[in-house]
PDB file of N, CA and C in Angstrom:
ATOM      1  N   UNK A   1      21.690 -38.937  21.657  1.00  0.00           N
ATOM      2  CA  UNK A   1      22.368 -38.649  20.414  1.00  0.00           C
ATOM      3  C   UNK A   1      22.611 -37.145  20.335  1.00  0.00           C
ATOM      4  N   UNK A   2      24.096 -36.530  19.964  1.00  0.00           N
ATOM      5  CA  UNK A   2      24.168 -35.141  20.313  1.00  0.00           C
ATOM      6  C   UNK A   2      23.879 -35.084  18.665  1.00  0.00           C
ATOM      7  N   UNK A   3      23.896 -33.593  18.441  1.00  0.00           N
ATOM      8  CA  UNK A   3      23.992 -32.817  17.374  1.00  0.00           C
ATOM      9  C   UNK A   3      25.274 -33.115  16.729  1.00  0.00           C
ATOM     10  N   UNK A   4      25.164 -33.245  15.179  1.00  0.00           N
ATOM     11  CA  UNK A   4      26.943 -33.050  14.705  1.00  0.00           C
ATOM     12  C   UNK A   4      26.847 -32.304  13.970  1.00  0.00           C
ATOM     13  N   UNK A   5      28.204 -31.868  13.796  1.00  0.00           N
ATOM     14  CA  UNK A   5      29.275 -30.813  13.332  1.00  0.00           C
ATOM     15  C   UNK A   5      29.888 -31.572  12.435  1.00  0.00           C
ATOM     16  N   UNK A   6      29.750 -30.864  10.796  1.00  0.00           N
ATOM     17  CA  UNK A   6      29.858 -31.400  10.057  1.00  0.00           C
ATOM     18  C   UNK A   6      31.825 -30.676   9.436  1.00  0.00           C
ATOM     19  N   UNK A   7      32.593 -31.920   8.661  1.00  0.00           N
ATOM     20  CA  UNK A   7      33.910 -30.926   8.401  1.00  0.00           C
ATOM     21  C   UNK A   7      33.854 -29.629   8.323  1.00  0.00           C
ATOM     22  N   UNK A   8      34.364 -28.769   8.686  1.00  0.00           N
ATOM     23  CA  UNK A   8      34.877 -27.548   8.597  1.00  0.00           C
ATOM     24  C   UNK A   8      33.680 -26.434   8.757  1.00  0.00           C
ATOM     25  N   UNK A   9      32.894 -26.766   9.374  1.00  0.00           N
ATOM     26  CA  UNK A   9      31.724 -26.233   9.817  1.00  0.00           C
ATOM     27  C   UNK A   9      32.225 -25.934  11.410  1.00  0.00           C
ATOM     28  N   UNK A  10      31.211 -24.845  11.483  1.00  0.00           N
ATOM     29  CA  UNK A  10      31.341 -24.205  13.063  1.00  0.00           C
ATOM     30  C   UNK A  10      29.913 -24.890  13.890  1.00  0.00           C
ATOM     31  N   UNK A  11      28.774 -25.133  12.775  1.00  0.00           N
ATOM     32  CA  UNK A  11      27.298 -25.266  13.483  1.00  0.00           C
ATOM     33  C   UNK A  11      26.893 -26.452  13.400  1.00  0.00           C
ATOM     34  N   UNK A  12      26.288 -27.378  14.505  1.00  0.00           N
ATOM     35  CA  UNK A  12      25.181 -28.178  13.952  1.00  0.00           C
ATOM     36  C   UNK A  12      24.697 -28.344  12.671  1.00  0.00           C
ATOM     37  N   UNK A  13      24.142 -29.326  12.242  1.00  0.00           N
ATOM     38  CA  UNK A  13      22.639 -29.345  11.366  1.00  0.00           C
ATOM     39  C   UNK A  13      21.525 -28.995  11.656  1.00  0.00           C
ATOM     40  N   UNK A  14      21.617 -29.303  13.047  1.00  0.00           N
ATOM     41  CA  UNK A  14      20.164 -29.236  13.915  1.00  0.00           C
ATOM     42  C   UNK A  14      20.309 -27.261  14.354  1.00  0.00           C
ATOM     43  N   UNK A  15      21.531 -27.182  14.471  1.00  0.00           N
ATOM     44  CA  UNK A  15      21.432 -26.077  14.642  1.00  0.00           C
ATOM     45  C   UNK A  15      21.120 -24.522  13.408  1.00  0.00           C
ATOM     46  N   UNK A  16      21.775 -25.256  12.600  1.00  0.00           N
ATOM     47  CA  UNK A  16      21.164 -24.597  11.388  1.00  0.00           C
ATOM     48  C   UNK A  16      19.737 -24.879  10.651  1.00  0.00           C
ATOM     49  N   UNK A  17      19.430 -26.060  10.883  1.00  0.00           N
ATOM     50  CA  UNK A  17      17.916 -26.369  10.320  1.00  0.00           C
ATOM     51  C   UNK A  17      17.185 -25.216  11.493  1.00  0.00           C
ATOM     52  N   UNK A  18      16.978 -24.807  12.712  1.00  0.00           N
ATOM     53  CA  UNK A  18      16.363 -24.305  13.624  1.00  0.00           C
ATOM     54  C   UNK A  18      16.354 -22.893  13.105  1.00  0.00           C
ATOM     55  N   UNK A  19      18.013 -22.397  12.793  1.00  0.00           N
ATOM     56  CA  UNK A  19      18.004 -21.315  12.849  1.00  0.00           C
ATOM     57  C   UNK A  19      17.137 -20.652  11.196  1.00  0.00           C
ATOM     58  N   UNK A  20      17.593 -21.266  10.285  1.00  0.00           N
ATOM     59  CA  UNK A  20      16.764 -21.225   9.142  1.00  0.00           C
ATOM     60  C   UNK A  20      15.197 -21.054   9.292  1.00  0.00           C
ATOM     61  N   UNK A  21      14.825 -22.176   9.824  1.00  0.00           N
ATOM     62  CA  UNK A  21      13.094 -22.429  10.296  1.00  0.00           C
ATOM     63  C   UNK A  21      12.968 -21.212  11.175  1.00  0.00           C
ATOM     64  N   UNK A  22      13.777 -20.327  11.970  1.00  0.00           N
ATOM     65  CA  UNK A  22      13.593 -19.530  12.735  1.00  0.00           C
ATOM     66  C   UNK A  22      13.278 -17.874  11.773  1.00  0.00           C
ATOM     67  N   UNK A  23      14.293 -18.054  10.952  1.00  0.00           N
ATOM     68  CA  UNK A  23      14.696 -16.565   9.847  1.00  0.00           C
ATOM     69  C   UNK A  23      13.408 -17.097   9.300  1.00  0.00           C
ATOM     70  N   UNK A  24      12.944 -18.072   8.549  1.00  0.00           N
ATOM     71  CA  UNK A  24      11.821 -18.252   7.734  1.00  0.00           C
ATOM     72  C   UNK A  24      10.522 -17.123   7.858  1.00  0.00           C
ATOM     73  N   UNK A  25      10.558 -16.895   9.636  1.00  0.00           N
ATOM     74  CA  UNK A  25       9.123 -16.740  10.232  1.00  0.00           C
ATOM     75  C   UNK A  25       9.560 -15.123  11.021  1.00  0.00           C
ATOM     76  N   UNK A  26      10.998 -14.423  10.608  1.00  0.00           N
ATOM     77  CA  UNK A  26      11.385 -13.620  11.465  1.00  0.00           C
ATOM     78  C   UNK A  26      12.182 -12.610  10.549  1.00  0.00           C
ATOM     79  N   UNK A  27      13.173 -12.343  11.220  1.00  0.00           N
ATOM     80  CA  UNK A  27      14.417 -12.008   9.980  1.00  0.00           C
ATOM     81  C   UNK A  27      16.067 -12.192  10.738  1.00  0.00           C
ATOM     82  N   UNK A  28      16.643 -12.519   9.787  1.00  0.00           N
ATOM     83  CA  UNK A  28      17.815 -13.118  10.347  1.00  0.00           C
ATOM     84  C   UNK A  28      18.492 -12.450  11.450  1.00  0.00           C
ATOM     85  N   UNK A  29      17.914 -10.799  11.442  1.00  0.00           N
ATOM     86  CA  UNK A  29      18.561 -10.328  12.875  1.00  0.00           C
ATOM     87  C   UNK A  29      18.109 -11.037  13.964  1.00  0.00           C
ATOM     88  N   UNK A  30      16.694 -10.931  14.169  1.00  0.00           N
ATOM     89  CA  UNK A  30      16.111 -11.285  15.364  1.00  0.00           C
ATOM     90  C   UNK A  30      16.500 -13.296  15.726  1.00  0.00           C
ATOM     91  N   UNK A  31      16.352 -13.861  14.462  1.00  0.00           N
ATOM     92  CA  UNK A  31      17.045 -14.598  14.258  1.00  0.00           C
ATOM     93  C   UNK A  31      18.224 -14.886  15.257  1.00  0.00           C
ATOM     94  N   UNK A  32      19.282 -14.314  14.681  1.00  0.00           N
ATOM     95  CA  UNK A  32      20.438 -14.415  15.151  1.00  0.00           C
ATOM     96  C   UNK A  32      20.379 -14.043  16.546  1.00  0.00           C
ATOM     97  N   UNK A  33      19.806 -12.840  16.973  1.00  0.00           N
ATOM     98  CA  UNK A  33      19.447 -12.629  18.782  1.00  0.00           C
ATOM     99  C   UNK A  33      19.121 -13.954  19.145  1.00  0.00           C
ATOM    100  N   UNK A  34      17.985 -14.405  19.002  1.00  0.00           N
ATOM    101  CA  UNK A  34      17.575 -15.419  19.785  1.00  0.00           C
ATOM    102  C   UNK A  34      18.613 -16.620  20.249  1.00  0.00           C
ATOM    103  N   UNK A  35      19.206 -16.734  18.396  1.00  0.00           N
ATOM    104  CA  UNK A  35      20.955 -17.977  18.413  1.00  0.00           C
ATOM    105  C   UNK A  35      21.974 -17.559  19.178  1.00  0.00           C
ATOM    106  N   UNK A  36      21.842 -16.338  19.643  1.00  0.00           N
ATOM    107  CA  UNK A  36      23.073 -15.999  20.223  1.00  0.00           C
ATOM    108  C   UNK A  36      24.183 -15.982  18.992  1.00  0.00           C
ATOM    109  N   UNK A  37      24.381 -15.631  17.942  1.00  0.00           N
ATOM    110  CA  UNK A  37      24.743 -16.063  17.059  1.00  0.00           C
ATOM    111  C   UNK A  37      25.159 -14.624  16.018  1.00  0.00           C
ATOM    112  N   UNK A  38      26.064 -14.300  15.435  1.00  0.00           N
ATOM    113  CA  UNK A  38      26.073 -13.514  14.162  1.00  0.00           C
ATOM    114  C   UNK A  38      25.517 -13.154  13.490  1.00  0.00           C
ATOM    115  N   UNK A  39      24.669 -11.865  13.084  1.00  0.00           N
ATOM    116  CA  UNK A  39      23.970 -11.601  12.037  1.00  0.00           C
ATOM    117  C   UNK A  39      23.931 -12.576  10.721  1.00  0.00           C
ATOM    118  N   UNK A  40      25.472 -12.123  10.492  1.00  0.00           N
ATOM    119  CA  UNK A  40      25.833 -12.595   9.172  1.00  0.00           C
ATOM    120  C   UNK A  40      26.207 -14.164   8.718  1.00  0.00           C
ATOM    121  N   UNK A  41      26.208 -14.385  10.178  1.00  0.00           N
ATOM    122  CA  UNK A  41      26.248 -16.263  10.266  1.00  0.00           C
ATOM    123  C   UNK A  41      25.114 -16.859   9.672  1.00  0.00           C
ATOM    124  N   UNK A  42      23.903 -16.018  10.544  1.00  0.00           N
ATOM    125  CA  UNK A  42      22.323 -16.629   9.774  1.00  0.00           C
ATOM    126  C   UNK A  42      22.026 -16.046   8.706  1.00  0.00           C
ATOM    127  N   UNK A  43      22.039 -15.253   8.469  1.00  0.00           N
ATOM    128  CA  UNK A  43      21.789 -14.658   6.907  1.00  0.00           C
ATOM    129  C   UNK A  43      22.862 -15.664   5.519  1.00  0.00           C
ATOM    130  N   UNK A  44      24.311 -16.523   6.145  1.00  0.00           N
ATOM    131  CA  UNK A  44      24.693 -16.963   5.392  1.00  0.00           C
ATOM    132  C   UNK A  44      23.384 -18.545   5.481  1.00  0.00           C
ATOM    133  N   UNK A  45      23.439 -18.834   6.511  1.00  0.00           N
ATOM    134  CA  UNK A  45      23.312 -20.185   6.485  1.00  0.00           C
ATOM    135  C   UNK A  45      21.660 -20.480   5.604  1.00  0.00           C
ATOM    136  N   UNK A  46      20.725 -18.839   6.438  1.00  0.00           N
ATOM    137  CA  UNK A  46      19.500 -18.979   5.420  1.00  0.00           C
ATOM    138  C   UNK A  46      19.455 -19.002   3.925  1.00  0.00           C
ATOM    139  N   UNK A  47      20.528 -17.970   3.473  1.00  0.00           N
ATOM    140  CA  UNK A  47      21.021 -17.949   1.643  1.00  0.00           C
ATOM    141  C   UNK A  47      21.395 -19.461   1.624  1.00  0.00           C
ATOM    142  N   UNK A  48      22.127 -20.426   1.813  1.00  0.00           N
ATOM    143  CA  UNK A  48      22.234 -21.336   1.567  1.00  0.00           C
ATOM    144  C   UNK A  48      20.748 -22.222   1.981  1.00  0.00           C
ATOM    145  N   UNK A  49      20.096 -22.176   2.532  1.00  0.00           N
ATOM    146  CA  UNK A  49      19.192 -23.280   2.526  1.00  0.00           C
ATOM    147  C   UNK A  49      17.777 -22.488   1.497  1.00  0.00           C
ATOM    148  N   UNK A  50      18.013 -21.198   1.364  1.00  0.00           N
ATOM    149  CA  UNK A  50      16.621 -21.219   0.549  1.00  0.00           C
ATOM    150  C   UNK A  50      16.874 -21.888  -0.766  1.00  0.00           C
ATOM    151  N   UNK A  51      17.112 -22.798  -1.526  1.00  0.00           N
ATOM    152  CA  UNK A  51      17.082 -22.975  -2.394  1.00  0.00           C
ATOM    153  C   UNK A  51      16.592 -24.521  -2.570  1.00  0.00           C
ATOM    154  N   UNK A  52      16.932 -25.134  -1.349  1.00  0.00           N
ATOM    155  CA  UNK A  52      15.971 -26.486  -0.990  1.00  0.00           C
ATOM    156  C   UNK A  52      14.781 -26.105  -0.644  1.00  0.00           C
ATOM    157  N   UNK A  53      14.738 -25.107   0.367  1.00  0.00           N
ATOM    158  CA  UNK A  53      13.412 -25.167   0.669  1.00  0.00           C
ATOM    159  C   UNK A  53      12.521 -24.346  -0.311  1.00  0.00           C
ATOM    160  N   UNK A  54      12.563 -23.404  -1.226  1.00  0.00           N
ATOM    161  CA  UNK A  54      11.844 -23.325  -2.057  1.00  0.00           C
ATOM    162  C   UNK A  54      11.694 -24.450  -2.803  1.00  0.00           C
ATOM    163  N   UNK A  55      12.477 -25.380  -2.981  1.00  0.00           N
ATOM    164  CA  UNK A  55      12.053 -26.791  -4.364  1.00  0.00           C
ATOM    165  C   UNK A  55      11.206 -27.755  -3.322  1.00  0.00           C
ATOM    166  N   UNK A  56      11.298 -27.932  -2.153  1.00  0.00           N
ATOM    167  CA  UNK A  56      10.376 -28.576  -1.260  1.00  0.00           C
ATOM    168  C   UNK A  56       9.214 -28.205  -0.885  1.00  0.00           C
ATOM    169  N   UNK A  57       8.705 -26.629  -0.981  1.00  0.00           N
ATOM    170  CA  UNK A  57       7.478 -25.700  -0.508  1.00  0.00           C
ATOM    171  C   UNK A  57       7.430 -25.963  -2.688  1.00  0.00           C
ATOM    172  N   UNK A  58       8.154 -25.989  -3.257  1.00  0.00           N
ATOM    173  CA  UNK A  58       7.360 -25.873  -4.876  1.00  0.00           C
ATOM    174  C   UNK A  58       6.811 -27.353  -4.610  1.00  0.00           C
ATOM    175  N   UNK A  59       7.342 -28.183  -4.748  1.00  0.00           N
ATOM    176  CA  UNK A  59       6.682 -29.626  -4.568  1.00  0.00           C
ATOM    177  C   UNK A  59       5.500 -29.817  -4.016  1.00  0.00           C
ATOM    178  N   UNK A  60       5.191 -29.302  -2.343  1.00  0.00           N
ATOM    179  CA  UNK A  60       4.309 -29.589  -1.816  1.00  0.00           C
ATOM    180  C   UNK A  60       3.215 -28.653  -2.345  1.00  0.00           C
ATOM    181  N   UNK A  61       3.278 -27.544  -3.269  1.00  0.00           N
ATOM    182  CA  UNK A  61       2.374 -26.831  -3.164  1.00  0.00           C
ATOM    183  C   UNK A  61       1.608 -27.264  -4.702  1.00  0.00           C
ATOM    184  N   UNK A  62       2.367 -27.891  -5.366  1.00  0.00           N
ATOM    185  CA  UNK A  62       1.991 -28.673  -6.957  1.00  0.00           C
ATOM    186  C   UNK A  62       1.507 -30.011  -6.517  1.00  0.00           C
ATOM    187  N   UNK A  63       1.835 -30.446  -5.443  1.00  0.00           N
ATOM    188  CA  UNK A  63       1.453 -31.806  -5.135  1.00  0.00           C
ATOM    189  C   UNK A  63      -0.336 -31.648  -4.615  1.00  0.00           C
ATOM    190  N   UNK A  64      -0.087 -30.423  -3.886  1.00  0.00           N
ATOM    191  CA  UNK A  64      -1.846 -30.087  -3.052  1.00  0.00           C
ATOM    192  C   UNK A  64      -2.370 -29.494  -4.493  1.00  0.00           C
ATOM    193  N   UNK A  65      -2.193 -28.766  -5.640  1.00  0.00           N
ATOM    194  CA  UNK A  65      -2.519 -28.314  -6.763  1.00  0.00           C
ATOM    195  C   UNK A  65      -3.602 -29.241  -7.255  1.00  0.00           C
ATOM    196  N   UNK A  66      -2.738 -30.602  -8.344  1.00  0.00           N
ATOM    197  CA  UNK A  66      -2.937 -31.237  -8.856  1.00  0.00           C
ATOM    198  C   UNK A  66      -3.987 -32.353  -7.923  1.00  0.00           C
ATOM    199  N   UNK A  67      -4.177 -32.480  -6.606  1.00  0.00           N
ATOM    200  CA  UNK A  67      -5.098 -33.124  -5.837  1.00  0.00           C
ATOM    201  C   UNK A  67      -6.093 -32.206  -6.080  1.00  0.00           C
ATOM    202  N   UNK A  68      -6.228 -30.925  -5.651  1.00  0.00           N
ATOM    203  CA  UNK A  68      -7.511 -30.267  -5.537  1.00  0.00           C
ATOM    204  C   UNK A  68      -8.388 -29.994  -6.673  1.00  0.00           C
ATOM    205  N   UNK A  69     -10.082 -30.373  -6.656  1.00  0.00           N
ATOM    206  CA  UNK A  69     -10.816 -30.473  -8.080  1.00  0.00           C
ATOM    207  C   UNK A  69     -10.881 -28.743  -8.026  1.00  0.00           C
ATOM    208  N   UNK A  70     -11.332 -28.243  -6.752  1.00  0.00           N
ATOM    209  CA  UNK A  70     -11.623 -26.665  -7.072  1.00  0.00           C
ATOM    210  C   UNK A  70     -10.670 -25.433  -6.951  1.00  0.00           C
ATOM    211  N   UNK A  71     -10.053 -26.066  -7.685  1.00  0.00           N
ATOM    212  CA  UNK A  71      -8.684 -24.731  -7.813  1.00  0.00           C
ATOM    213  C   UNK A  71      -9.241 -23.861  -8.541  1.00  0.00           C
ATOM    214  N   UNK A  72      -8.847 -22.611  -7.791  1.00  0.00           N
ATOM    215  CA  UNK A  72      -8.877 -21.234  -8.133  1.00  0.00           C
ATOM    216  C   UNK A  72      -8.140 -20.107  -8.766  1.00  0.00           C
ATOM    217  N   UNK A  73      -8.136 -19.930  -9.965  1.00  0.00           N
ATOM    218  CA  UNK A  73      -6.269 -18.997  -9.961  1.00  0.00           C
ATOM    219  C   UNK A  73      -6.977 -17.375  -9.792  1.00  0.00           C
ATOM    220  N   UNK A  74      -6.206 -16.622  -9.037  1.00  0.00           N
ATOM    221  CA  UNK A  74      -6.466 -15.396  -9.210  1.00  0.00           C
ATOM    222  C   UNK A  74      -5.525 -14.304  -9.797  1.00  0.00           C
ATOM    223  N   UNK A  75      -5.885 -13.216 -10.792  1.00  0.00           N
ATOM    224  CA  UNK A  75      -4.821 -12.645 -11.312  1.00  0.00           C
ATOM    225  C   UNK A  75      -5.247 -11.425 -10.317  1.00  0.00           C
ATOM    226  N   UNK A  76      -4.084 -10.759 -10.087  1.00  0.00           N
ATOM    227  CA  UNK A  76      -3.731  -9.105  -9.617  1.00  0.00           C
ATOM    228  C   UNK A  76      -3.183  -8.656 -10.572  1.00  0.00           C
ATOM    229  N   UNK A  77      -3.600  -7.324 -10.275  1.00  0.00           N
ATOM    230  CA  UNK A  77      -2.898  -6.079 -11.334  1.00  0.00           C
ATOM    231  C   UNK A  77      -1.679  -5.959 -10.649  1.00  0.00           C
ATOM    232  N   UNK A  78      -0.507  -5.419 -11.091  1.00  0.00           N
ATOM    233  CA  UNK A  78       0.216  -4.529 -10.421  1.00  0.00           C
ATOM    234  C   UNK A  78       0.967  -3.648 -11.252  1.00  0.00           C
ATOM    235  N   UNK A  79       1.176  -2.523 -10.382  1.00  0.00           N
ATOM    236  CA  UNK A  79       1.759  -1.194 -10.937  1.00  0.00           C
ATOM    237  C   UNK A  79       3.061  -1.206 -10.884  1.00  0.00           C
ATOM    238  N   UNK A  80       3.796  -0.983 -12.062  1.00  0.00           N
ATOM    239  CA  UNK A  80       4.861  -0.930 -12.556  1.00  0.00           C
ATOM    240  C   UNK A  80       5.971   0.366 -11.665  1.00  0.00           C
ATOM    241  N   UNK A  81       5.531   1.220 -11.766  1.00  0.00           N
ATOM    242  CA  UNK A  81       5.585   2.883 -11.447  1.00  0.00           C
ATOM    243  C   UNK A  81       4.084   3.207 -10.298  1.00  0.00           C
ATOM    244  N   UNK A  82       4.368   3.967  -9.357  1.00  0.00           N
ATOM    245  CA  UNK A  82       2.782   4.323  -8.867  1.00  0.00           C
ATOM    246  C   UNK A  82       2.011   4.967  -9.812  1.00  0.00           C
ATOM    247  N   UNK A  83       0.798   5.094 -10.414  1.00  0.00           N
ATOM    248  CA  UNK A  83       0.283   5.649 -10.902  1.00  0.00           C
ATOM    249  C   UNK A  83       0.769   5.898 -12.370  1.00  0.00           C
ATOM    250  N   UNK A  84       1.116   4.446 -12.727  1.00  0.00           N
ATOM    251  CA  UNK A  84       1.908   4.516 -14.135  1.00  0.00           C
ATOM    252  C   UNK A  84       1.150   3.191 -14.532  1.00  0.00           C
ATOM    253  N   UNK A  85       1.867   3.046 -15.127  1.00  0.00           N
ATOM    254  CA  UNK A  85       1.276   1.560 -16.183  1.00  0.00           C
ATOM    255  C   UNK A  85       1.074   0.099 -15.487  1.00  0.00           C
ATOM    256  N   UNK A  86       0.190  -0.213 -15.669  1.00  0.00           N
ATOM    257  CA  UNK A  86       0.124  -1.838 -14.656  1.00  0.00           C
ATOM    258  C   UNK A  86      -0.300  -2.741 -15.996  1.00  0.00           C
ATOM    259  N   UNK A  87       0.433  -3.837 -15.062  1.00  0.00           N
ATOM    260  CA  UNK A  87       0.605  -5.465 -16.146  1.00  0.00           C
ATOM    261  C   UNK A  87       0.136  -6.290 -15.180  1.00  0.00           C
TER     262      UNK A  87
END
């Protein structure tokens, strides 16, 4: 079974699911080196998929939440300004 090319698309699915999963763990330059591929090709195709995969990483991470009895929340400070006001 090959890869398809969807209307008016230049890439795979398979090829964009890879390259995405690839930027995830990298950055879309190095990314794109490895694809042989356009900077700006993977940087489009990752802007388009982060928005599933954040609602799929929110899911799984509310799903392990609500299982676990010893959840922990931790707050950090952080500084607004260096050496200015923290919330």
């Amino acid at each position: 079974m090959g890869a398809r090319v969807g209307p008016k698309q230049r890439y795979s699915k398979l090829f964009r699911s890879h390259a995405v999963e690839q930027a995830l763990g990298s950055t879309a330059v190095h990314s794109a080196r490895m694809q042989q591929a356009p900077a700006s090709t993977i940087q489009r195709i990752h802007h388009e998929a982060v928005p599933a995969e954040c609602e799929r990483i929110y899911e799984q991470v509310w799903k392990e939440a609500k299982e676990t009895s010893d959840l922990v929340l931790g707050v950090d400070d952080f500084a607004s300004k260096k050496g200015r006001t923290y919330n």
